[in-house]
C-alpha atoms as a PDB file:
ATOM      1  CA  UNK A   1      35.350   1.624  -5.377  1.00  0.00           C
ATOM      2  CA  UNK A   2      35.297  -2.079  -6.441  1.00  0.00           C
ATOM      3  CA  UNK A   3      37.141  -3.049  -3.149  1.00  0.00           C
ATOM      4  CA  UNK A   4      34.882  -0.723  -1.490  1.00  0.00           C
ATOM      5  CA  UNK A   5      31.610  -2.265  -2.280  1.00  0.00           C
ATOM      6  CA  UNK A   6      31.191  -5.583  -0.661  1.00  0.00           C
ATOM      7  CA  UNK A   7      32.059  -4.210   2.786  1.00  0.00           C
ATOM      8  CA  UNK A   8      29.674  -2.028   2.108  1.00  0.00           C
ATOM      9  CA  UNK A   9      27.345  -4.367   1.135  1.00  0.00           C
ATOM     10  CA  UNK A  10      28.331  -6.112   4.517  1.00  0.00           C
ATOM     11  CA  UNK A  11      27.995  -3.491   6.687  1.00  0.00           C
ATOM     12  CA  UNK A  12      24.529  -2.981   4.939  1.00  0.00           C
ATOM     13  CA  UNK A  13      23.618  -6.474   6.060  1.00  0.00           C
ATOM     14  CA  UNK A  14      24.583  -6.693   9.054  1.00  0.00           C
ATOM     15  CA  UNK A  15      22.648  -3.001  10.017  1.00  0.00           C
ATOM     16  CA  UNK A  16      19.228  -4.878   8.466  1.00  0.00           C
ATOM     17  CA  UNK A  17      20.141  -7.675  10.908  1.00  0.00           C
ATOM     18  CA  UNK A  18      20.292  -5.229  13.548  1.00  0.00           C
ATOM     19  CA  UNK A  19      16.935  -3.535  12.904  1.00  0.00           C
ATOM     20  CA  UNK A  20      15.786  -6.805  13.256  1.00  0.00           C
ATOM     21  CA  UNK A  21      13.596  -6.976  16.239  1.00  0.00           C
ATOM     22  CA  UNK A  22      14.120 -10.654  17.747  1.00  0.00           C
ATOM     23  CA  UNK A  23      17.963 -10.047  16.868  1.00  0.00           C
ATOM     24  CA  UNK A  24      18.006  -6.698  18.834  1.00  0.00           C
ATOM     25  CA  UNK A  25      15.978  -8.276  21.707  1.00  0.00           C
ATOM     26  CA  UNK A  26      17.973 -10.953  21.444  1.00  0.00           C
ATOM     27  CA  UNK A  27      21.512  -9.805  21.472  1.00  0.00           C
ATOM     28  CA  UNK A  28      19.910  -7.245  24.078  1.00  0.00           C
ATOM     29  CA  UNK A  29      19.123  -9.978  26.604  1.00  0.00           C
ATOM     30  CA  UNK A  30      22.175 -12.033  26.139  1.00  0.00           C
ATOM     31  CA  UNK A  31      24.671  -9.067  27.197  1.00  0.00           C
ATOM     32  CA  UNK A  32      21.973  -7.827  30.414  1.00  0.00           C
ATOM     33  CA  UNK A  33      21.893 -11.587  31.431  1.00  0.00           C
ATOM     34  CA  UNK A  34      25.091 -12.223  31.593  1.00  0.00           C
ATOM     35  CA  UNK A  35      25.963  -9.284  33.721  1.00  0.00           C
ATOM     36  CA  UNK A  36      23.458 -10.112  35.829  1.00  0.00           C
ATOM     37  CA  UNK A  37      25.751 -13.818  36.294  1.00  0.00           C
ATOM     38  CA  UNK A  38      28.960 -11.755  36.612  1.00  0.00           C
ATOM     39  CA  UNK A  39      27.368  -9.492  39.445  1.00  0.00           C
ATOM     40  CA  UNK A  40      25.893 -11.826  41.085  1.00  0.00           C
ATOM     41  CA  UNK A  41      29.153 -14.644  41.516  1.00  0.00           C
ATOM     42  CA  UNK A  42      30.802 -11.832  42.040  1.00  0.00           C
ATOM     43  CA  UNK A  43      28.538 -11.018  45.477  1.00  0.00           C
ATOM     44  CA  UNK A  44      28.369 -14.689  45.872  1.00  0.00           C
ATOM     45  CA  UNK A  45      32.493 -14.922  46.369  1.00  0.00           C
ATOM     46  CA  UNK A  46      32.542 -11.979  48.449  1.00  0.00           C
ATOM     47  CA  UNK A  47      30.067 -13.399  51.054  1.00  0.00           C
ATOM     48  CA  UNK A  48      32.086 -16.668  51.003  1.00  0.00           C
ATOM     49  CA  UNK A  49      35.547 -15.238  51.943  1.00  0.00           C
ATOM     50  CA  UNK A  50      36.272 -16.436  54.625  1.00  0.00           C
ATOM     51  CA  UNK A  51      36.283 -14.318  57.814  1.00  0.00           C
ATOM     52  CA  UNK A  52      39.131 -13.882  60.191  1.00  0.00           C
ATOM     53  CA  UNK A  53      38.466 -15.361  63.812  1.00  0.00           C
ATOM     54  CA  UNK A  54      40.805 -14.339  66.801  1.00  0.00           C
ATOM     55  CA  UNK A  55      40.810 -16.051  70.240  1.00  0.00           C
ATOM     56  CA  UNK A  56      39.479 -13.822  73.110  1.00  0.00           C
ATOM     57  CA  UNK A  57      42.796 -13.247  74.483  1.00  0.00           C
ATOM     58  CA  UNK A  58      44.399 -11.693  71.193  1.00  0.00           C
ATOM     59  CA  UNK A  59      41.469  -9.544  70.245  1.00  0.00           C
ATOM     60  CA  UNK A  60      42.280  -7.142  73.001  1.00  0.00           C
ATOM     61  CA  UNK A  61      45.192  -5.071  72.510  1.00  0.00           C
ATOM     62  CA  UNK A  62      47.871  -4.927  74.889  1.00  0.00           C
ATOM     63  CA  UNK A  63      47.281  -2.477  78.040  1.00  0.00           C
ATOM     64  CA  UNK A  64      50.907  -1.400  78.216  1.00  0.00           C
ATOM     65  CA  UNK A  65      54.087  -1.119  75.855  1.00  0.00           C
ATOM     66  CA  UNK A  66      55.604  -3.609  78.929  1.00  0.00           C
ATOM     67  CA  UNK A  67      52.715  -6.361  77.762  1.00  0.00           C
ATOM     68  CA  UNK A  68      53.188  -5.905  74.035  1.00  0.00           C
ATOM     69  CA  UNK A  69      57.286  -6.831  74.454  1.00  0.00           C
ATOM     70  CA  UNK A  70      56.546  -9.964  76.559  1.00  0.00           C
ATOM     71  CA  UNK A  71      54.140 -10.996  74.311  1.00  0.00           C
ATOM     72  CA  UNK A  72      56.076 -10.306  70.734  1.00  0.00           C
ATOM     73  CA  UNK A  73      59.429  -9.004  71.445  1.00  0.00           C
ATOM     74  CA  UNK A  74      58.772  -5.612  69.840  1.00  0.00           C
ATOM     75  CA  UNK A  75      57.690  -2.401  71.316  1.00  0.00           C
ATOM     76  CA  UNK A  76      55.433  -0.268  70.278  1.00  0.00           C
ATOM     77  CA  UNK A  77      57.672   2.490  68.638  1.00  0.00           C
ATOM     78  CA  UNK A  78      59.687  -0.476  66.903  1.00  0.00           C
ATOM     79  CA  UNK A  79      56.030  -1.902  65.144  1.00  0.00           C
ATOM     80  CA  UNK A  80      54.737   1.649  64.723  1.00  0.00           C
ATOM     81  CA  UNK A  81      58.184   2.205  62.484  1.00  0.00           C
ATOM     82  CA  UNK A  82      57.755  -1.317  60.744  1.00  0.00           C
ATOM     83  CA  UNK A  83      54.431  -0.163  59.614  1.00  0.00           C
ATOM     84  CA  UNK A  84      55.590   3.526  58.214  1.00  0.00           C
ATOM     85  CA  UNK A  85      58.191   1.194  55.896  1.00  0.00           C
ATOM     86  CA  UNK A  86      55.335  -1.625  54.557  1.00  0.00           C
ATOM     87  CA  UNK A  87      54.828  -0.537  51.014  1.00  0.00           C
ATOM     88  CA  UNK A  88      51.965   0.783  49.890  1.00  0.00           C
ATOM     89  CA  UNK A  89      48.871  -0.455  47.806  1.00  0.00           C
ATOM     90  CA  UNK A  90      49.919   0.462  44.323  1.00  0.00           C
ATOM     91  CA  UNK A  91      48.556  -0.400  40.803  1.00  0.00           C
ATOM     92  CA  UNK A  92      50.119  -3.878  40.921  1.00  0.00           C
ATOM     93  CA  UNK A  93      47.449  -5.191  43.800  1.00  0.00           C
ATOM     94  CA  UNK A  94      45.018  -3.308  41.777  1.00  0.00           C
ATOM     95  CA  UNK A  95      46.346  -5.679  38.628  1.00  0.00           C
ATOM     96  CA  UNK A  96      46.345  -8.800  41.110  1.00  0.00           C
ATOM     97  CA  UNK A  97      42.520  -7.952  42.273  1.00  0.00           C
ATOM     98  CA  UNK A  98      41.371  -7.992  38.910  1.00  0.00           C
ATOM     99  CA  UNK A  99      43.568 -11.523  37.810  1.00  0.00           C
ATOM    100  CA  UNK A 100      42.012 -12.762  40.922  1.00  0.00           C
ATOM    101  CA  UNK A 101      38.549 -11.899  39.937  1.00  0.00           C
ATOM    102  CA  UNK A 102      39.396 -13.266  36.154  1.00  0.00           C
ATOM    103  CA  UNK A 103      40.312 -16.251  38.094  1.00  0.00           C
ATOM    104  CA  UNK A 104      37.355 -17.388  39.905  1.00  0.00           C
ATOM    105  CA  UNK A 105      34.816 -16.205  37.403  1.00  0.00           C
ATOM    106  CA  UNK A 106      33.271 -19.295  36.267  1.00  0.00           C
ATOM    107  CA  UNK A 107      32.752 -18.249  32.228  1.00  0.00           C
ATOM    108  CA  UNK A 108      31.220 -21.191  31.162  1.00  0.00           C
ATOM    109  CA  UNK A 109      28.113 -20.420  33.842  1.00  0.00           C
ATOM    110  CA  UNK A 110      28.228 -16.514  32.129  1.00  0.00           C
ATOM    111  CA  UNK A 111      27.680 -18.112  28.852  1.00  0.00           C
ATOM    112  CA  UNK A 112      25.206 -20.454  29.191  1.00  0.00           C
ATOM    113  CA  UNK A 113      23.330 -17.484  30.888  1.00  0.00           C
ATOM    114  CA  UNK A 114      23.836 -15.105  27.793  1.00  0.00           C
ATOM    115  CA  UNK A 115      23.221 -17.618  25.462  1.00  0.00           C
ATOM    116  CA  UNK A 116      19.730 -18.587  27.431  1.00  0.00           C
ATOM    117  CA  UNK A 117      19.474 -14.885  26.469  1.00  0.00           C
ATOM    118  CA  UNK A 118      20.255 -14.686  22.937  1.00  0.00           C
ATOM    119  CA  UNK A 119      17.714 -17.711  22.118  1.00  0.00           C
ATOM    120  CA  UNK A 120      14.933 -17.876  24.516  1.00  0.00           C
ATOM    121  CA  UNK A 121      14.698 -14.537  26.811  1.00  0.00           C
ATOM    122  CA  UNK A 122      14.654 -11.841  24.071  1.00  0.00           C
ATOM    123  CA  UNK A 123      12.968 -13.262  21.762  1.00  0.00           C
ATOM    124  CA  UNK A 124      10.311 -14.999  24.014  1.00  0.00           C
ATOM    125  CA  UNK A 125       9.129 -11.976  25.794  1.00  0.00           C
ATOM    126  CA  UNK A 126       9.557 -10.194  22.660  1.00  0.00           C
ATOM    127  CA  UNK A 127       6.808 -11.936  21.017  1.00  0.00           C
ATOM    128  CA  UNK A 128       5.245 -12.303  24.991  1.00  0.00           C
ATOM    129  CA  UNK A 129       4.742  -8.878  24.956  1.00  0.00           C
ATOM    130  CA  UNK A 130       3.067  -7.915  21.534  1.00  0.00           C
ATOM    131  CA  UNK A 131       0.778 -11.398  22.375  1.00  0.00           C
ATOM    132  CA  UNK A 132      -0.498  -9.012  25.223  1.00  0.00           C
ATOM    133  CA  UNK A 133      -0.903  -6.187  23.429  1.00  0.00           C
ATOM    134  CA  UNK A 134      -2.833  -8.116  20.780  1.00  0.00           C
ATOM    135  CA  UNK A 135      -5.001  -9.296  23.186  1.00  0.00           C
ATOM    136  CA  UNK A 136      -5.832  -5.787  25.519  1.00  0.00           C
ATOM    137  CA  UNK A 137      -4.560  -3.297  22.652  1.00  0.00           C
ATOM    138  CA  UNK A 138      -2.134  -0.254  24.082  1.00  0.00           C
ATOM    139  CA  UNK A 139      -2.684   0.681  27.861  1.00  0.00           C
ATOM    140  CA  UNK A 140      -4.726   3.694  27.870  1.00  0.00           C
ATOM    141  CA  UNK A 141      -6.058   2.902  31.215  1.00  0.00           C
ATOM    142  CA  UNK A 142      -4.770   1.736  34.583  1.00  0.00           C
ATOM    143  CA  UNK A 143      -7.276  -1.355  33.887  1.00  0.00           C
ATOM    144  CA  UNK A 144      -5.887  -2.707  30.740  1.00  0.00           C
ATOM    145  CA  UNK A 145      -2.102  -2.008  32.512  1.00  0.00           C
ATOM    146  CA  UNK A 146      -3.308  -4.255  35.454  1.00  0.00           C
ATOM    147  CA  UNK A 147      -4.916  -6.911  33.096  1.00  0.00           C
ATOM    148  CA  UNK A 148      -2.120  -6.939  30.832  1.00  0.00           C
ATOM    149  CA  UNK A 149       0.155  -7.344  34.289  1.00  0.00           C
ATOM    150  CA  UNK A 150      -1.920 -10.379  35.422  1.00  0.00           C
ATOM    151  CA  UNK A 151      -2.150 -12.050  32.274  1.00  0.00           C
ATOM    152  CA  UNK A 152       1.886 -11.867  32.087  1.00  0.00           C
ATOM    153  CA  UNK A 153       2.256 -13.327  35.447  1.00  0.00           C
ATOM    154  CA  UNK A 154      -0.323 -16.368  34.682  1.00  0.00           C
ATOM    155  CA  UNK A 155       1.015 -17.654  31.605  1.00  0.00           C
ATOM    156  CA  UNK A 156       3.630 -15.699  30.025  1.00  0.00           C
ATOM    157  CA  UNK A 157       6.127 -15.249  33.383  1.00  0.00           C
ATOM    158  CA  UNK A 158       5.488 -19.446  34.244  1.00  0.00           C
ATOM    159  CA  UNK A 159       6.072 -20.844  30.925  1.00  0.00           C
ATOM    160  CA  UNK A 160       9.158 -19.164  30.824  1.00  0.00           C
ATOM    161  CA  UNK A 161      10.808 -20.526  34.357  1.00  0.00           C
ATOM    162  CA  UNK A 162       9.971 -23.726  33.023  1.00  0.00           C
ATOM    163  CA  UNK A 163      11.637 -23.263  30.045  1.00  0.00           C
ATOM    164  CA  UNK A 164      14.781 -21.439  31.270  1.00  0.00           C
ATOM    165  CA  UNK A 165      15.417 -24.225  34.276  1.00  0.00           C
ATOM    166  CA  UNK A 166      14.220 -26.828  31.886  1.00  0.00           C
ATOM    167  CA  UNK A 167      17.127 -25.417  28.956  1.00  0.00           C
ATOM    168  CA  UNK A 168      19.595 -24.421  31.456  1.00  0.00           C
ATOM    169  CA  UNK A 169      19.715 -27.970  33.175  1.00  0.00           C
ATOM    170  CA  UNK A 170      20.245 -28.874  29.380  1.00  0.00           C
ATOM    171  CA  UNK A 171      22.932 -26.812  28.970  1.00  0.00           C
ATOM    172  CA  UNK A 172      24.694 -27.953  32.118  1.00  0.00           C
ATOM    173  CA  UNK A 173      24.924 -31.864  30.820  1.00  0.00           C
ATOM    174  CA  UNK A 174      21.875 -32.948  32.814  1.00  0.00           C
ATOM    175  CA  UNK A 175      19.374 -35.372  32.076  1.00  0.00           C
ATOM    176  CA  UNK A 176      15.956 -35.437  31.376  1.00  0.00           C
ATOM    177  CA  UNK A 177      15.311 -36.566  34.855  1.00  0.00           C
ATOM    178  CA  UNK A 178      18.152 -33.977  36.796  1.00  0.00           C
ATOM    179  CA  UNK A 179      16.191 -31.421  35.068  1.00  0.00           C
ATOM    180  CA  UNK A 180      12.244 -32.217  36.190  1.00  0.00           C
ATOM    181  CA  UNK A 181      14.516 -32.701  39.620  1.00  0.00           C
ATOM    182  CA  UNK A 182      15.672 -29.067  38.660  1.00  0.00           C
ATOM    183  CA  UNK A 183      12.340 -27.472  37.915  1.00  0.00           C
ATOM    184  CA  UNK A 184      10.620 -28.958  40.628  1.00  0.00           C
ATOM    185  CA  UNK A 185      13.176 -27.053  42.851  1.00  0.00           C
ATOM    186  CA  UNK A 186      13.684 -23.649  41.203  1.00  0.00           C
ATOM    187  CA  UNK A 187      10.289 -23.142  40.023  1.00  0.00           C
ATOM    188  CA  UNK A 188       8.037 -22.191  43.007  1.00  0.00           C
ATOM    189  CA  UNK A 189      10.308 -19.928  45.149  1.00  0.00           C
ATOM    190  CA  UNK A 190      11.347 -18.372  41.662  1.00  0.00           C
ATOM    191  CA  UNK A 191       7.893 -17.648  40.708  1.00  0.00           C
ATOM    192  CA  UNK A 192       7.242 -16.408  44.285  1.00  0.00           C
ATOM    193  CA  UNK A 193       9.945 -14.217  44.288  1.00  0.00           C
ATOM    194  CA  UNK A 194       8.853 -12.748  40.677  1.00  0.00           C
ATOM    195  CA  UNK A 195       5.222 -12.266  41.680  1.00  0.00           C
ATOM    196  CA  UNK A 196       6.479 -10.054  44.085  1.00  0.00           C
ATOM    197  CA  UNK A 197       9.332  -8.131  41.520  1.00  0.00           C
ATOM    198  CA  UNK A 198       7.576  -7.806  38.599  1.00  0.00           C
ATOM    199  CA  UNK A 199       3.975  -6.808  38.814  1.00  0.00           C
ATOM    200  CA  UNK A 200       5.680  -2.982  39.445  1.00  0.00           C
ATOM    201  CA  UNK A 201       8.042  -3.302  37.181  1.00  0.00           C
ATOM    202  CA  UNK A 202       5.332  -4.525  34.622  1.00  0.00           C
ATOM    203  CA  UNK A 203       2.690  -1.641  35.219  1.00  0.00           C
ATOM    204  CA  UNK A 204       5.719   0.946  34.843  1.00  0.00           C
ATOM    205  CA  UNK A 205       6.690  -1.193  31.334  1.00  0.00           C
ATOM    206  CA  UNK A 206       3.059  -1.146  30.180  1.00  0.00           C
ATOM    207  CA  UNK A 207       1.826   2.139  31.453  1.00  0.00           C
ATOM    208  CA  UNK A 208       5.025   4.182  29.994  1.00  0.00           C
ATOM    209  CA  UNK A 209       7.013   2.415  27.942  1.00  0.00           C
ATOM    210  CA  UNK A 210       7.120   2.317  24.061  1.00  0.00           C
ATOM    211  CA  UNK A 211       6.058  -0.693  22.892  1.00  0.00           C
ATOM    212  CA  UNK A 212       9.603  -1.449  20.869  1.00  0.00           C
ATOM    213  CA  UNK A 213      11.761  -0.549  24.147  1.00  0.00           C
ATOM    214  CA  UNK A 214       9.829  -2.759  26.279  1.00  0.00           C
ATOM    215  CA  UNK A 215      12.424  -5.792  25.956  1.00  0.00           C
ATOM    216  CA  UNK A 216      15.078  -3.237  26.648  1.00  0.00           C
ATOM    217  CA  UNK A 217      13.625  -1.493  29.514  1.00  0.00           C
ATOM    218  CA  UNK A 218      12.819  -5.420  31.179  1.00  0.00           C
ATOM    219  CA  UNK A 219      16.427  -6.121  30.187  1.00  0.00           C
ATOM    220  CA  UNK A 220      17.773  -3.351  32.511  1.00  0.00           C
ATOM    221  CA  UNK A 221      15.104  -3.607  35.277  1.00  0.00           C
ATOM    222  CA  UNK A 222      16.384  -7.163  34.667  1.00  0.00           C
ATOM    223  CA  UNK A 223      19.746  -6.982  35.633  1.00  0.00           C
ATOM    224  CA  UNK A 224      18.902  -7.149  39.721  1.00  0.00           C
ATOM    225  CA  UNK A 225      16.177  -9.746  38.257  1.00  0.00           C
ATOM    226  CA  UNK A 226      18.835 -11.957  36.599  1.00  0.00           C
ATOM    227  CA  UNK A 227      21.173 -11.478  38.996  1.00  0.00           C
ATOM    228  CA  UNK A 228      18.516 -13.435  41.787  1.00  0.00           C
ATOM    229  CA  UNK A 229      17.822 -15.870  38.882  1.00  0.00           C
ATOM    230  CA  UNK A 230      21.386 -16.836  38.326  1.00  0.00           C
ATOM    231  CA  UNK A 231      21.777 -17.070  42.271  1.00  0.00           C
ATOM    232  CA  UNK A 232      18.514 -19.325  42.461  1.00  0.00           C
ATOM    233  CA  UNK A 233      20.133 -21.513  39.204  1.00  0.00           C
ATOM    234  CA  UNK A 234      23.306 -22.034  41.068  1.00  0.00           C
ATOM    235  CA  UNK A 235      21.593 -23.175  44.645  1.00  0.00           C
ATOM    236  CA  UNK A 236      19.232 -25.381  42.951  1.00  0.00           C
ATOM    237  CA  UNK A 237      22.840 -26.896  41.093  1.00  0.00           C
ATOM    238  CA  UNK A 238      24.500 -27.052  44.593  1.00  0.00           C
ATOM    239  CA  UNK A 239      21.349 -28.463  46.384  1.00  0.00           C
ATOM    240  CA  UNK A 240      21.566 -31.271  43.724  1.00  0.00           C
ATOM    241  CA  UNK A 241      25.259 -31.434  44.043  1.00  0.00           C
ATOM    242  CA  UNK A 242      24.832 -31.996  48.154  1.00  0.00           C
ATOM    243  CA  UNK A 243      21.804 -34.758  47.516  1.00  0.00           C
ATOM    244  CA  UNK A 244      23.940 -36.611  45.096  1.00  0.00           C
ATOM    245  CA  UNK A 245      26.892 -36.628  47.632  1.00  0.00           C
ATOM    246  CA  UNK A 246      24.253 -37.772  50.271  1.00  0.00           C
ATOM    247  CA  UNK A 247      23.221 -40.754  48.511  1.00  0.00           C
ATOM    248  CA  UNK A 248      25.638 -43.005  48.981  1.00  0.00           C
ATOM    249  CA  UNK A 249      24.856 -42.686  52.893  1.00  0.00           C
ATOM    250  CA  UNK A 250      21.521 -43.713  52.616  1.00  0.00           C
ATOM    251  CA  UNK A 251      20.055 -46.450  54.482  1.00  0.00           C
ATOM    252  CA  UNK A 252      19.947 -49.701  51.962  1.00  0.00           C
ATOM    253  CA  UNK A 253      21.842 -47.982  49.347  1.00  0.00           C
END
């Protein structure tokens, strides 16, 4: 029993840290953001493979078997066999897929997004949302849902863009400067684009929602949410990126 007691006194501990609300919402938002990265490089490498062209004259199969030997030296019955003996897909190319996908997975960009989780999304919102429920008490009407919706999209929803690009440019190694560059890039068409997501998702969130799974039920409506957020983090990076490359081509410079 003596050896017993102080892991349970641990696992005690760490359960009271888990009831914890800005340590649930917290943890909570760091694990939905940074699936939301992983889903969304991983559509942004599929779109970028790079597409097979073929000249005019070889996209057109052969009209005869007579064509297809002048042009490779094989008939058709002796390709038709070659292809019956090419070995199938088997669990190796499923192994290589998945090294490949390891591969070009840039981790360091999944971190910084589930870190900007951990310490600013959960918890901010967290608080965002009782601050709104303070202020119009529960939604018992569809008024108080749509003020309570307005409200979050005029202060709550801006101040955090301009924290996330402002903390994520941080966390990237920029400057001061690179991220006001940053902000001023990312935060209009992102608040655009969020005006138009979230004023639904909101009046679902305030209308049916529990007020302690509201951070969890924004973290899952999130995950198409952060998914668009980490693709409008990385082009705002890359549009940087090209200007800085563009510079030195610049009249005077």
């Amino acid at each position: 029993m003596s050896h017993a007691a102080p892991l349970q006194r641990l696992i005690g501990s760490l359960r009271s840290l888990a009831r914890r609300p800005e340590l649930r919402a917290g943890a909570t938002s760091g694990v939905i953001m940074g699936v939301g990265d992983v889903i969304c490089q991983t559509m942004q490498k599929t779109s970028q493979k790079p597409k097979v062209l073929t000249t005019e004259a070889s996209s057109s199969p052969p009209s005869s078997d007579s064509e297809l030997r002048r042009g490779s030296g094989f008939s058709r019955d002796h390709l038709q066999a070659q292809t019956d003996t090419d070995p199938q897909p088997n669990s190796n190319s499923v192994e290589q897929l998945w090294l490949s996908f390891v591969q070009d997975l840039d981790f360091q960009r999944t971190l910084r997004f589930a870190f900007v989780g951990l310490t600013l999304h959960g918890p901010y919102f967290l608080h965002g949302f009782r601050w709104l429920d303070a202020t119009f008490g529960p939604s018992k009407s569809l008024q108080i849902a749509v003020a309570k919706t307005a409200l979050g999209q005029a202060v709550v929803f801006p101040v955090y863009l301009g924290a996330f690009f402002t903390y994520m440019g941080k966390l990237e190694g920029k400057t001061w400067q690179e991220c006001k560059v940053k902000l001023e890039q990312g935060f209009l068409p992102t608040y655009t684009s969020g005006c138009v997501f979230w004023p639904v998702a909101n009046m679902f969130n305030f209308t049916m929602v529990p007020p302690t799974e509201r951070v969890l039920y924004s973290n899952i409506v999130g995950l198409v949410w952060n998914s668009y957020l980490s693709y409008a983090n990385s082009k705002v990076t890359q549009l940087r990126l090209l200007e800085n490359e563009e510079l030195p081509l610049r009249p005077g410079s």
